[in-house]
Each structure stands twice: as structure tokens, then as C-alpha cells.
C-alpha atoms as a PDB file:
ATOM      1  CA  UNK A   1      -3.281   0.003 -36.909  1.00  0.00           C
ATOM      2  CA  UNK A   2      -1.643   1.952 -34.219  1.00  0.00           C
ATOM      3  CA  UNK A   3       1.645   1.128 -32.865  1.00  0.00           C
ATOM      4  CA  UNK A   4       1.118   2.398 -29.364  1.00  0.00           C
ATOM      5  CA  UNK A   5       1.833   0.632 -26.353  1.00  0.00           C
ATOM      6  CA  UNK A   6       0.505   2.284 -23.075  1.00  0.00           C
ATOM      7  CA  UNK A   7       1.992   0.474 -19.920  1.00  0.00           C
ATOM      8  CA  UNK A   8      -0.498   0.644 -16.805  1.00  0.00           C
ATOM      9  CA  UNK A   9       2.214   0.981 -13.880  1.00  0.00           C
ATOM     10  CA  UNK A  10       0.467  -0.425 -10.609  1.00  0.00           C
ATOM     11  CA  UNK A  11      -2.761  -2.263 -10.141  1.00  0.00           C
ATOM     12  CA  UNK A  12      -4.077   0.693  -7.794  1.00  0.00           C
ATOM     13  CA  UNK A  13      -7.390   1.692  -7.233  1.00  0.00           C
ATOM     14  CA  UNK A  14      -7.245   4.105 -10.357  1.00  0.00           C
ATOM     15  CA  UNK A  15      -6.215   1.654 -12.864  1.00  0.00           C
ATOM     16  CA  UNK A  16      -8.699  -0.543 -11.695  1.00  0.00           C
ATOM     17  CA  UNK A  17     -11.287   2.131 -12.435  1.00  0.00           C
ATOM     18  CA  UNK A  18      -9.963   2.472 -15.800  1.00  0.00           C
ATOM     19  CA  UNK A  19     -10.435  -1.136 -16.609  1.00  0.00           C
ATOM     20  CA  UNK A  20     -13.670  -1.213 -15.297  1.00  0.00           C
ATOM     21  CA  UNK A  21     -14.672   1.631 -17.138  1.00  0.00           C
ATOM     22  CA  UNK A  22     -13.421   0.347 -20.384  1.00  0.00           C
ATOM     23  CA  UNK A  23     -14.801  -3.355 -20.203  1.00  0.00           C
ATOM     24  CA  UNK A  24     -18.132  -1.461 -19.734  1.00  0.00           C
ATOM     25  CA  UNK A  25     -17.451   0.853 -22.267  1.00  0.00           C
ATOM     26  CA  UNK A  26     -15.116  -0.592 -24.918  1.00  0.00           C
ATOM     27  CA  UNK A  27     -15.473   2.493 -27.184  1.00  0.00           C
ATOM     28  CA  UNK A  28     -13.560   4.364 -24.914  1.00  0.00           C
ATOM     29  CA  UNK A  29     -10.732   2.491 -24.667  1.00  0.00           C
ATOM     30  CA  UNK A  30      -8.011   3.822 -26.956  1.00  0.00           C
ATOM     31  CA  UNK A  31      -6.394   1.683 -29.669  1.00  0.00           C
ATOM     32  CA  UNK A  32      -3.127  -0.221 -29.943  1.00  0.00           C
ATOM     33  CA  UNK A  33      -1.515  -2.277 -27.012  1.00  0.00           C
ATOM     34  CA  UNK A  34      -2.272  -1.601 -23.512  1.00  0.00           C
ATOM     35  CA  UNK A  35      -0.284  -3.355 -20.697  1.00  0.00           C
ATOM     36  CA  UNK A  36      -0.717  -3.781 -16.586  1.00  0.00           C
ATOM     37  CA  UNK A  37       1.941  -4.284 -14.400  1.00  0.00           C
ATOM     38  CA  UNK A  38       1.393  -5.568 -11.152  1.00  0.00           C
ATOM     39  CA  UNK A  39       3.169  -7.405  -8.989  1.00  0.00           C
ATOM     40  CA  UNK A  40       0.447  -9.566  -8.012  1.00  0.00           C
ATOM     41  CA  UNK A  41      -2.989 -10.491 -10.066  1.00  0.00           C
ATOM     42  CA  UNK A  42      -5.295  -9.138  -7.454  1.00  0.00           C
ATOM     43  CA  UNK A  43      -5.298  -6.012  -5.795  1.00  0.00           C
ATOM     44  CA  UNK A  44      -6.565  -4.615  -2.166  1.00  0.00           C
ATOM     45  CA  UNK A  45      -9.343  -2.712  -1.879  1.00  0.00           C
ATOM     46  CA  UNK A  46      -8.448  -0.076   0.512  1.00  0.00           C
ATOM     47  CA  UNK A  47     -11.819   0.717   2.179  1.00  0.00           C
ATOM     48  CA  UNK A  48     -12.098  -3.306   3.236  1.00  0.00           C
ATOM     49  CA  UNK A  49      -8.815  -2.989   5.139  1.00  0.00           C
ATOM     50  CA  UNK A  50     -10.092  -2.445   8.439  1.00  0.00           C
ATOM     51  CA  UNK A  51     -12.471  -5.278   8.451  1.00  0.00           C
ATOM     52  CA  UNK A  52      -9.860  -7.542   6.810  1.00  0.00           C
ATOM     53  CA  UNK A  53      -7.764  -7.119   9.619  1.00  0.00           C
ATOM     54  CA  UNK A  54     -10.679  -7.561  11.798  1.00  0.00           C
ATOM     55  CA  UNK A  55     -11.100 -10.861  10.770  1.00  0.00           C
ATOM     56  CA  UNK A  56     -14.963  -9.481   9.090  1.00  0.00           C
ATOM     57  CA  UNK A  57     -13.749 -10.244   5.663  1.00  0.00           C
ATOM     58  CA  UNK A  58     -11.381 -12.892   3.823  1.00  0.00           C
ATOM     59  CA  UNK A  59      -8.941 -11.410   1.666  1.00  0.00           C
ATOM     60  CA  UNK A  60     -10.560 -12.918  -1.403  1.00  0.00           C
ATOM     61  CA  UNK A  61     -13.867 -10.684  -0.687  1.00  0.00           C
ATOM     62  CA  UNK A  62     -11.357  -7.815  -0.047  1.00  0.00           C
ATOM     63  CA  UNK A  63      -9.448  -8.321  -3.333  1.00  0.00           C
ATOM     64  CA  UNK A  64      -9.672  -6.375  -6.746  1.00  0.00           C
ATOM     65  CA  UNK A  65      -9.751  -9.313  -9.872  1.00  0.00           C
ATOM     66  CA  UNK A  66      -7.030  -7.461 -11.865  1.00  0.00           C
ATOM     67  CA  UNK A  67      -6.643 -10.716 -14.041  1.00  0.00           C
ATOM     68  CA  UNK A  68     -10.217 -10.870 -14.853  1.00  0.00           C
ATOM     69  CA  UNK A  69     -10.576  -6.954 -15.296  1.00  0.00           C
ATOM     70  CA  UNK A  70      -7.666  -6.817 -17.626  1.00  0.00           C
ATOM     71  CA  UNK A  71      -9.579  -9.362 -19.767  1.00  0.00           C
ATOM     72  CA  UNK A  72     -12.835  -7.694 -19.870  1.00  0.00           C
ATOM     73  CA  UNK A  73     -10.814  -4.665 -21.068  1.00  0.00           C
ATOM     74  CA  UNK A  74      -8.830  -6.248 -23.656  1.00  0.00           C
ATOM     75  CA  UNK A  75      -5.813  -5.089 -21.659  1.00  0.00           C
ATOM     76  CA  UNK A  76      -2.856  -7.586 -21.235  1.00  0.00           C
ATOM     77  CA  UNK A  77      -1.803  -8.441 -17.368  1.00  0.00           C
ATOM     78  CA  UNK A  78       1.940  -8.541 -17.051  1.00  0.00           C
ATOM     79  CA  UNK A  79       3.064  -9.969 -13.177  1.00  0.00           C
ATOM     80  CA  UNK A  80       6.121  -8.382 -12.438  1.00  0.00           C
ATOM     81  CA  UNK A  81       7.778  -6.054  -9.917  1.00  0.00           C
ATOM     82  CA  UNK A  82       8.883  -2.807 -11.321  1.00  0.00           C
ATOM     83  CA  UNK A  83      12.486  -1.725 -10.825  1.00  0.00           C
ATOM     84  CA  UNK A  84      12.574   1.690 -12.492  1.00  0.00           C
ATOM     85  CA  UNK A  85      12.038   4.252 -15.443  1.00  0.00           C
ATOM     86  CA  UNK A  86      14.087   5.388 -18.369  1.00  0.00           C
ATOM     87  CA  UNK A  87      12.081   8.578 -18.599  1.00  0.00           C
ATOM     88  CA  UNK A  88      14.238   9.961 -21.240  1.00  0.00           C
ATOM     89  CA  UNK A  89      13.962   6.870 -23.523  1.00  0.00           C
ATOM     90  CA  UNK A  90      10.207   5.814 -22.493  1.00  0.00           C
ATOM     91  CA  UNK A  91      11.829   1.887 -21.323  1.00  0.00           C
ATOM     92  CA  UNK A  92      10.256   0.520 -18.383  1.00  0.00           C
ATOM     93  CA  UNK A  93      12.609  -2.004 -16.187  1.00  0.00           C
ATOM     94  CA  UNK A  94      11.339  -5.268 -14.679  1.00  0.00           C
ATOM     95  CA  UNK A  95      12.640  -7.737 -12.202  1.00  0.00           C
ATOM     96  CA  UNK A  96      13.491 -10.905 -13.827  1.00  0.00           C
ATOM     97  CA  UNK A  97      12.096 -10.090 -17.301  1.00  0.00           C
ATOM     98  CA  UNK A  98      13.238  -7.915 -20.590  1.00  0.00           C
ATOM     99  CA  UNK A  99      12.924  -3.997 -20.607  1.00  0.00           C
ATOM    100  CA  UNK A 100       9.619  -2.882 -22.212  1.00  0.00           C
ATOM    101  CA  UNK A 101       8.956   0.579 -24.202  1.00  0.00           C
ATOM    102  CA  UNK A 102       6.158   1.961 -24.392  1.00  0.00           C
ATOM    103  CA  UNK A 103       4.781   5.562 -25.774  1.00  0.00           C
ATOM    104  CA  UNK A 104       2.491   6.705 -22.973  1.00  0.00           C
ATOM    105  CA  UNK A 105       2.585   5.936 -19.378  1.00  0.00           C
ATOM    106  CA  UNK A 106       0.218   5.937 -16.456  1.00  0.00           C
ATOM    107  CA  UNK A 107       1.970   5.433 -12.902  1.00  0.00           C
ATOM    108  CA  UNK A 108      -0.138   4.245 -10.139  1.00  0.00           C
ATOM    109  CA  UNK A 109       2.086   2.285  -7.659  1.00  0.00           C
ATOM    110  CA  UNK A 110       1.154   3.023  -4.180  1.00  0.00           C
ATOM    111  CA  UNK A 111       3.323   4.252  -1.724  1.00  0.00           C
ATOM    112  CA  UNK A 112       5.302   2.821   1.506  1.00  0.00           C
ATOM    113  CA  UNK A 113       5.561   3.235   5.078  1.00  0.00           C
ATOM    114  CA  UNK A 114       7.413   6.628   6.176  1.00  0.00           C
ATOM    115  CA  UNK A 115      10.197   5.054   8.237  1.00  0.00           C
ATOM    116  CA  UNK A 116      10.889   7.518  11.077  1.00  0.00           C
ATOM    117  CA  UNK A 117      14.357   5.672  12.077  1.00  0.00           C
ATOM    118  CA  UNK A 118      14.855   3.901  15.144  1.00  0.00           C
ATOM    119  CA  UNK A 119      11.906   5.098  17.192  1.00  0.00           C
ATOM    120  CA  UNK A 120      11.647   1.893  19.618  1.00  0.00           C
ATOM    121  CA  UNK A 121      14.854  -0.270  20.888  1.00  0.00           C
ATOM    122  CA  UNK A 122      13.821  -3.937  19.930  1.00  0.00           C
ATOM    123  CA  UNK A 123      15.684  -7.063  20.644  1.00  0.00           C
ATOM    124  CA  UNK A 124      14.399  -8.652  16.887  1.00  0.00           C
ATOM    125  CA  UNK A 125      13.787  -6.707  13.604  1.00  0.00           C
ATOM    126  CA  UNK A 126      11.450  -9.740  12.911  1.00  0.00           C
ATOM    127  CA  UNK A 127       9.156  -7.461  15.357  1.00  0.00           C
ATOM    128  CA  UNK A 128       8.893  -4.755  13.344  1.00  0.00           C
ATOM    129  CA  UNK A 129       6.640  -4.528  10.544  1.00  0.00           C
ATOM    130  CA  UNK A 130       5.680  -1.913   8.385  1.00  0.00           C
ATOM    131  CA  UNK A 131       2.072  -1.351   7.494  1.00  0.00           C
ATOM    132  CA  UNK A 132       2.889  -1.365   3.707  1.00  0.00           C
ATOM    133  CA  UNK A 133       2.924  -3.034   1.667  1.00  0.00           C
ATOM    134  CA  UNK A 134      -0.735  -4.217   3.041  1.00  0.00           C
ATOM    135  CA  UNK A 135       0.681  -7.961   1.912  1.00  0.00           C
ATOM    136  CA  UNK A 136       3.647  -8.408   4.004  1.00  0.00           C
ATOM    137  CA  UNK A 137       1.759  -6.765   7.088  1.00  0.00           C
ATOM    138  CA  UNK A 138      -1.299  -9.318   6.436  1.00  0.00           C
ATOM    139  CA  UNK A 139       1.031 -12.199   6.327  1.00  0.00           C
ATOM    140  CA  UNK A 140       2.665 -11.043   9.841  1.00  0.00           C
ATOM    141  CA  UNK A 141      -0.336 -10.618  11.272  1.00  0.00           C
ATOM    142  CA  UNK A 142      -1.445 -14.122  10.519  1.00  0.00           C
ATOM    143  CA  UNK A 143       2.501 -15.459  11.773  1.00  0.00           C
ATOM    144  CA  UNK A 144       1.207 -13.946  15.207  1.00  0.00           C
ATOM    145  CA  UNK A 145      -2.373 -15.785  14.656  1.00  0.00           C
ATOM    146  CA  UNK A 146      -0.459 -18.904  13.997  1.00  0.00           C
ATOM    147  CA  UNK A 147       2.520 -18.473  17.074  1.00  0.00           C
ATOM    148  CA  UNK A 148       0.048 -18.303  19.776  1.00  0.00           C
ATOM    149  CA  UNK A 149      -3.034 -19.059  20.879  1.00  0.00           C
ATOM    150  CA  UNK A 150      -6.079 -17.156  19.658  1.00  0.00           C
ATOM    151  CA  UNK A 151      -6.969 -14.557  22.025  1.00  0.00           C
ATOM    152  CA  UNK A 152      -4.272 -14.765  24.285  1.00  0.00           C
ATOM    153  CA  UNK A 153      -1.185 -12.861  22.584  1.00  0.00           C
ATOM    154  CA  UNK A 154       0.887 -11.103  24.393  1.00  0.00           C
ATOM    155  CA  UNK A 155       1.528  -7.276  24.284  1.00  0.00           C
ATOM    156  CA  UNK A 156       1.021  -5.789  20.594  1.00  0.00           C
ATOM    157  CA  UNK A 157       2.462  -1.712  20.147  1.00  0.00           C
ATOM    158  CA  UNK A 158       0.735  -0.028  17.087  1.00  0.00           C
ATOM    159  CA  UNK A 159       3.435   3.219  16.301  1.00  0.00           C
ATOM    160  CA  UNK A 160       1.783   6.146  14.784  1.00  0.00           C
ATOM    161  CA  UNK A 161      -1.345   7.207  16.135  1.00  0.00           C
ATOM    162  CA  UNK A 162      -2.664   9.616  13.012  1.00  0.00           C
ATOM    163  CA  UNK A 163      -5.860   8.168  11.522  1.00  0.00           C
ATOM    164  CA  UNK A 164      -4.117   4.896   9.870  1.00  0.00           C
ATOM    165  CA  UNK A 165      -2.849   4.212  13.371  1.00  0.00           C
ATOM    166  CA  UNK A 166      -6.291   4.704  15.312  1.00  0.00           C
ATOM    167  CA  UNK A 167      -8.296   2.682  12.754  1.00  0.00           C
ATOM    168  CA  UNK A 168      -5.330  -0.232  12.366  1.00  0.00           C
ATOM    169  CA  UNK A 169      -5.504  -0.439  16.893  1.00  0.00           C
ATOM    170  CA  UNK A 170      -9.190  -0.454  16.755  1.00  0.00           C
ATOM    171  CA  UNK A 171      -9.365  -3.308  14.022  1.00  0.00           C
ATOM    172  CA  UNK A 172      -6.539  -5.969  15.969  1.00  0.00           C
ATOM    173  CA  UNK A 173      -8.596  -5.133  19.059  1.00  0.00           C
ATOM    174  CA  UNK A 174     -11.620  -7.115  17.063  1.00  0.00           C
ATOM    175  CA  UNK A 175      -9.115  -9.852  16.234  1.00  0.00           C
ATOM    176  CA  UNK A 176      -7.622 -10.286  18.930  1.00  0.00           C
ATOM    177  CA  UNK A 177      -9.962  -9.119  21.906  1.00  0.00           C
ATOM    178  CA  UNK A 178      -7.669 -10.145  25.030  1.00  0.00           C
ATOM    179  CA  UNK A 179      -4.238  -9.515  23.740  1.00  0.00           C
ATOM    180  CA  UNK A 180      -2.225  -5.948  25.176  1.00  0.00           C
ATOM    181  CA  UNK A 181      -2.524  -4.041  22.791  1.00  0.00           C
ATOM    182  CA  UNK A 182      -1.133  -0.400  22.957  1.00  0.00           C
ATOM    183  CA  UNK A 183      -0.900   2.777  20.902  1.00  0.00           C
ATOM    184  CA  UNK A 184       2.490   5.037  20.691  1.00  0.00           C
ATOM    185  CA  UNK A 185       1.237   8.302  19.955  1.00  0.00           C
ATOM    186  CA  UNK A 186       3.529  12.002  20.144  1.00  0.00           C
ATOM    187  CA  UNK A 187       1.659  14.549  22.153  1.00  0.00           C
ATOM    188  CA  UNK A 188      -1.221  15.781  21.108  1.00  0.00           C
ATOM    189  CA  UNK A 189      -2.159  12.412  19.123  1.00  0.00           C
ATOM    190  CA  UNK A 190      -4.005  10.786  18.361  1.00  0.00           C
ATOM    191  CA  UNK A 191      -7.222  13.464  17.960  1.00  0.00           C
ATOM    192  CA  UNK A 192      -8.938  13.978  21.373  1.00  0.00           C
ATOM    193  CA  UNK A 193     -12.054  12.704  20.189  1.00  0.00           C
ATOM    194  CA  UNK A 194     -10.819   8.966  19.870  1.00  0.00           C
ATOM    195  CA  UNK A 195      -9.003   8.878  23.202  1.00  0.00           C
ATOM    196  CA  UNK A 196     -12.276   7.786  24.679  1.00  0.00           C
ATOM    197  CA  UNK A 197     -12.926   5.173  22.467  1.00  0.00           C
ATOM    198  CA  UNK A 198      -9.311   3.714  22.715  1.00  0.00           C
ATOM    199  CA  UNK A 199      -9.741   3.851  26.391  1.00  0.00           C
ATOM    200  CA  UNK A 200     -13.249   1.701  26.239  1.00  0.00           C
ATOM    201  CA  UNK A 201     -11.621  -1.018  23.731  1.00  0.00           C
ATOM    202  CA  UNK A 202      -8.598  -1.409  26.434  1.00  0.00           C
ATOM    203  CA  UNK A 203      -6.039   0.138  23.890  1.00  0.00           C
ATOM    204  CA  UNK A 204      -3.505   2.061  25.516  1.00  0.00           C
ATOM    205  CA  UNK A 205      -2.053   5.107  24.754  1.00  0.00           C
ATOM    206  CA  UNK A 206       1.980   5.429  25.712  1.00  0.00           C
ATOM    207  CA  UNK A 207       4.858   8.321  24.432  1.00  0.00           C
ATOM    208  CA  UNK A 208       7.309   5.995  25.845  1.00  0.00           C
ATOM    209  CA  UNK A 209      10.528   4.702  23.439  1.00  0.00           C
ATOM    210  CA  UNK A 210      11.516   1.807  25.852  1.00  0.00           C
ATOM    211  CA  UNK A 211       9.655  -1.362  23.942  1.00  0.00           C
ATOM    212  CA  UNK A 212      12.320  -4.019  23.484  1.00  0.00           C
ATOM    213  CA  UNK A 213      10.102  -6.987  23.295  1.00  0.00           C
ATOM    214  CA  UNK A 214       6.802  -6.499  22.110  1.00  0.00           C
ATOM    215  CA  UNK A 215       6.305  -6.949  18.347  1.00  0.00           C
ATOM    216  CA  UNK A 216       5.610  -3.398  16.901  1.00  0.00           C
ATOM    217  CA  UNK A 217       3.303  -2.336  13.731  1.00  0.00           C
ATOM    218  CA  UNK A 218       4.245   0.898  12.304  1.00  0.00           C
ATOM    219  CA  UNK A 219       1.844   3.037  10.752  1.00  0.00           C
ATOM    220  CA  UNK A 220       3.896   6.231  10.864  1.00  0.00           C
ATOM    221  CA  UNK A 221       2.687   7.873   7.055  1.00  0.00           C
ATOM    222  CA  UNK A 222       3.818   7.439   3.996  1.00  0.00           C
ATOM    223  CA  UNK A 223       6.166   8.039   1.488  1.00  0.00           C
ATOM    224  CA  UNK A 224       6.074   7.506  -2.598  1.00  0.00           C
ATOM    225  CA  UNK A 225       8.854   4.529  -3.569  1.00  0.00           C
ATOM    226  CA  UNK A 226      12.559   5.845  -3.611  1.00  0.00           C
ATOM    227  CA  UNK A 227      13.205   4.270  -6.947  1.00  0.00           C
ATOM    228  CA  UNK A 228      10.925   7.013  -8.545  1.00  0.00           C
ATOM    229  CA  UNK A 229      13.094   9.856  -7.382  1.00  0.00           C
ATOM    230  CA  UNK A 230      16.495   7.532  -8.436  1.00  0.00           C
ATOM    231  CA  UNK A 231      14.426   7.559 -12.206  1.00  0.00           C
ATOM    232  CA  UNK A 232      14.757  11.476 -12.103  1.00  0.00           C
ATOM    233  CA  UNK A 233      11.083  12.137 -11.400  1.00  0.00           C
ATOM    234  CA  UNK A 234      10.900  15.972  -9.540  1.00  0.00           C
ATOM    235  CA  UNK A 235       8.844  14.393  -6.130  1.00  0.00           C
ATOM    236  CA  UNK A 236       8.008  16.344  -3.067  1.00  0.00           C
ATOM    237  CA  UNK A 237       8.854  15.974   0.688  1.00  0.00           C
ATOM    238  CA  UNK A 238       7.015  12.881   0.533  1.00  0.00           C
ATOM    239  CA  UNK A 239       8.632  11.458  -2.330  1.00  0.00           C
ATOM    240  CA  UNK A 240       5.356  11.932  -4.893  1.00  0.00           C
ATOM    241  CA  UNK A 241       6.248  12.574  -8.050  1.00  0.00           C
ATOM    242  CA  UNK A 242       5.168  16.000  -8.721  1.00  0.00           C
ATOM    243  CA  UNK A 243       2.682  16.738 -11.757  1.00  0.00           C
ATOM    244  CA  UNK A 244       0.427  19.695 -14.010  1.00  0.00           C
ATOM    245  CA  UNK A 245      -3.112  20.058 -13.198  1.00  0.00           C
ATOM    246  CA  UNK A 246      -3.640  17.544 -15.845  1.00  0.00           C
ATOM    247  CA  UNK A 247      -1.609  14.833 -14.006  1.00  0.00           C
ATOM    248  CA  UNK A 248       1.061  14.751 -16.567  1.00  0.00           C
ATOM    249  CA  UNK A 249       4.578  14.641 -15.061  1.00  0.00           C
ATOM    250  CA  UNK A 250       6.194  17.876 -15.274  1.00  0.00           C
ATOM    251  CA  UNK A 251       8.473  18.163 -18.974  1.00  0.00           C
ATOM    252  CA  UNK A 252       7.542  14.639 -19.818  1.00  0.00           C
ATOM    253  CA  UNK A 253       3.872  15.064 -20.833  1.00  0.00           C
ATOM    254  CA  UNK A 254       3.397  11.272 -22.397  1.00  0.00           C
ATOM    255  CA  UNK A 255       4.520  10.219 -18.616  1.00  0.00           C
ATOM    256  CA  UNK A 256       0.872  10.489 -15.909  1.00  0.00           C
END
């Protein structure tokens, strides 16, 4: 019997591939005790996004069953928020609950909104939300639902017009189809070829830094989570821990 114990770090996407592909094929799964750590039992599937924020979908249809996934894999679901890694002695720290070892481990985590500074004076940090974690933007987004009248918000500034930020101003425009809703791009964003179709959903495009009342979204990139550099992970400019061709972290090979 083997005494293994590989720790799932993150219910992303990948990891939920992986347990799909071992509860339909169990021979592949390898022996000895497998864990996932998540903070929460579900998961968001990342190409619903647009229409959960619409309002299209509910976030049950756009959630990933980790809990039921894990048991059809004969995986075990632990629901805890990861602090950090002992990558020298293979321990695993946990918020709330006993260090765990294991002997290999996969790290799938997500990332977190690239925070640029102080880009726009506000009057109330309770304005300014971050577009990740998905979670705490969702629940903002419903606190504005819920403060005013459906329909007739008042002005709404998504910052960061890359890709995340055109598809995230197109989406609230669906919500909420009367509400101001602006875009604060740098020159030369977003991409020419959506300035027309910002301009025909009513979403304006502005440069300028002098919002000090208007609740704010930022979708400005992102950035792996600063307690994986503080574990001693090598990362990159964007804070991703930095790998072989194989995935395994570079000198720890039992790390992925």
C-alpha cells in the first residue's frame, strides 16, 4: 500500500480536468491518498463569466461541482484557504487547520488582480473592487443590484480596457442597460476594432484620473498570489512561479 499523499492545491480549471478524467478513468488515477484544497466546494467556470455577469446564467449553472468530482475520483475535498509552502520540507500551511505533508504537489491557484496603485482619486475604498477573486467581485456587483433600482444606477467606471476589461463593460451593459457606464482605457486601448461596438452599447471610453465618486471595477491584469514568491518559489514579472517544460518547479521536481 503506498504511503503517498498528493495535495491538489486550487480547484482550477486543471484540477478539475484531472478529476474528471480520473472518475472516468479510475485506472489512471495513481495510488495512495490524494487531497483538494479549495477554498470553496465549487469552482467558476471561466468561459460562463461573461454571461454570469450578464445576468444569462445563475452562478449554480456557471459553477464546477468540486465536491461531487472529488467523490467520483476517490479524491478527498479539504475546504480551506491556503497560507503558504514549506518547499524544503514538502508541509503545506492552512488557515485555521493543522499543517499537512504531502510527497508530490500540484499547484493550481489562480491568480489576482494586478493592482496598478492609486490610478483614480475616490472618496470610498468600498468603490473599488477588484475583478478577482471572481467571488468578491460577483457579490459587489449584486450590493449595487440590491442599493438601487434595477436599471437606473448611476455612473459605473470599468479600469483596464485590455480584453478582460472590454468583455467585463460589454457584459454590465446587458445587466444593467440604462446605468453610465464608462471604460478607462491608456491610449491606444482598448483595440480599435471594439471602439465601435463600445460606442453602439453607450459605453464610454475616458483617459481621465479625476473619478471621485463613481464606484470603479478594476480589471487591470493579473498577477500570481504574493505568498508564492514569500514560499521561495523563483516567479516572473508577474509573480508565476516559474517551471521546466514538464511543469515541474525548477530544483523541486515533486513540486508542479
Amino acid at each position: 500500500m503506498s504511503s503517498d499523499h498528493i495535495i491538489l492545491a486550487g480547484g482550477g480549471h486543471t484540477h478539475a480536468l484531472i478529476l474528471r478524467r480520473w472518475a472516468m478513468h479510475a485506472h489512471l488515477r495513481p495510488e495512495g491518498q490524494i487531497t483538494l484544497i479549495n477554498r470553496r466546494s465549487t469552482t467558476i467556470y471561466s468561459g460562463m463569466v461573461p454571461g454570469l455577469i450578464s445576468g444569462k446564467y445563475t452562478l449554480d449553472e456557471a459553477s464546477i461541482d468540486l465536491r461531487s468530482l472529488s467523490k467520483q475520483a476517490g479524491v478527498s475535498l479539504l475546504i480551506g484557504e491556503i497560507l503558504g509552502i514549506d518547499i524544503n520540507n514538502n508541509v503545506i500551511f492552512l488557515h485555521d487547520r493543522p499543517p499537512i505533508k504531502f510527497t508530490l504537489l500540484s499547484i493550481d491557484v489562480g491568480s489576482e488582480t494586478l493592482k496598478e496603485g492609486d490610478l483614480i482619486n475616490l472618496k470610498s475604498r468600498d468603490l473599488d473592487m477588484n475583478i478577482k477573486p471572481l467571488e468578491n467581485a460577483l457579490k459587489w456587483i449584486e450590493t449595487l443590484d440590491h442599493k438601487n433600482t434595477r436599471n437606473k444606477l448611476g455612473a459605473i467606471t470599468i479600469v483596464g480596457a485590455g480584453l478582460s476589461g472590454v468583455e467585463i463593460a460589454m457584459a454590465l451593459r446587458k445587466r444593467w442597460p440604462l446605468c453610465d457606464l464608462s471604460l478607462k482605457a491608456n491610449i491606444g486601448k482598448p483595440i480599435f476594432k471594439f471602439r465601435s461596438a463600445l460606442q453602439s452599447l453607450n459605453i464610454e471610453i475616458v483617459n481621465s484620473k479625476e473619478i471621485t465618486s463613481a464606484p470603479i471595477l478594476r480589471c487591470t491584469g493579473s498577477v500570481g498570489p504574493k505568498w508564492l514568491k514569500d514560499c521561495g518559489f523563483s516567479v516572473n514579472s508577474t509573480g508565476r512561479i516559474l517551471t521546466t517544460e514538464t511543469f515541474q518547479v525548477i530544483g523541486k521536481s515533486n513540486i508542479f
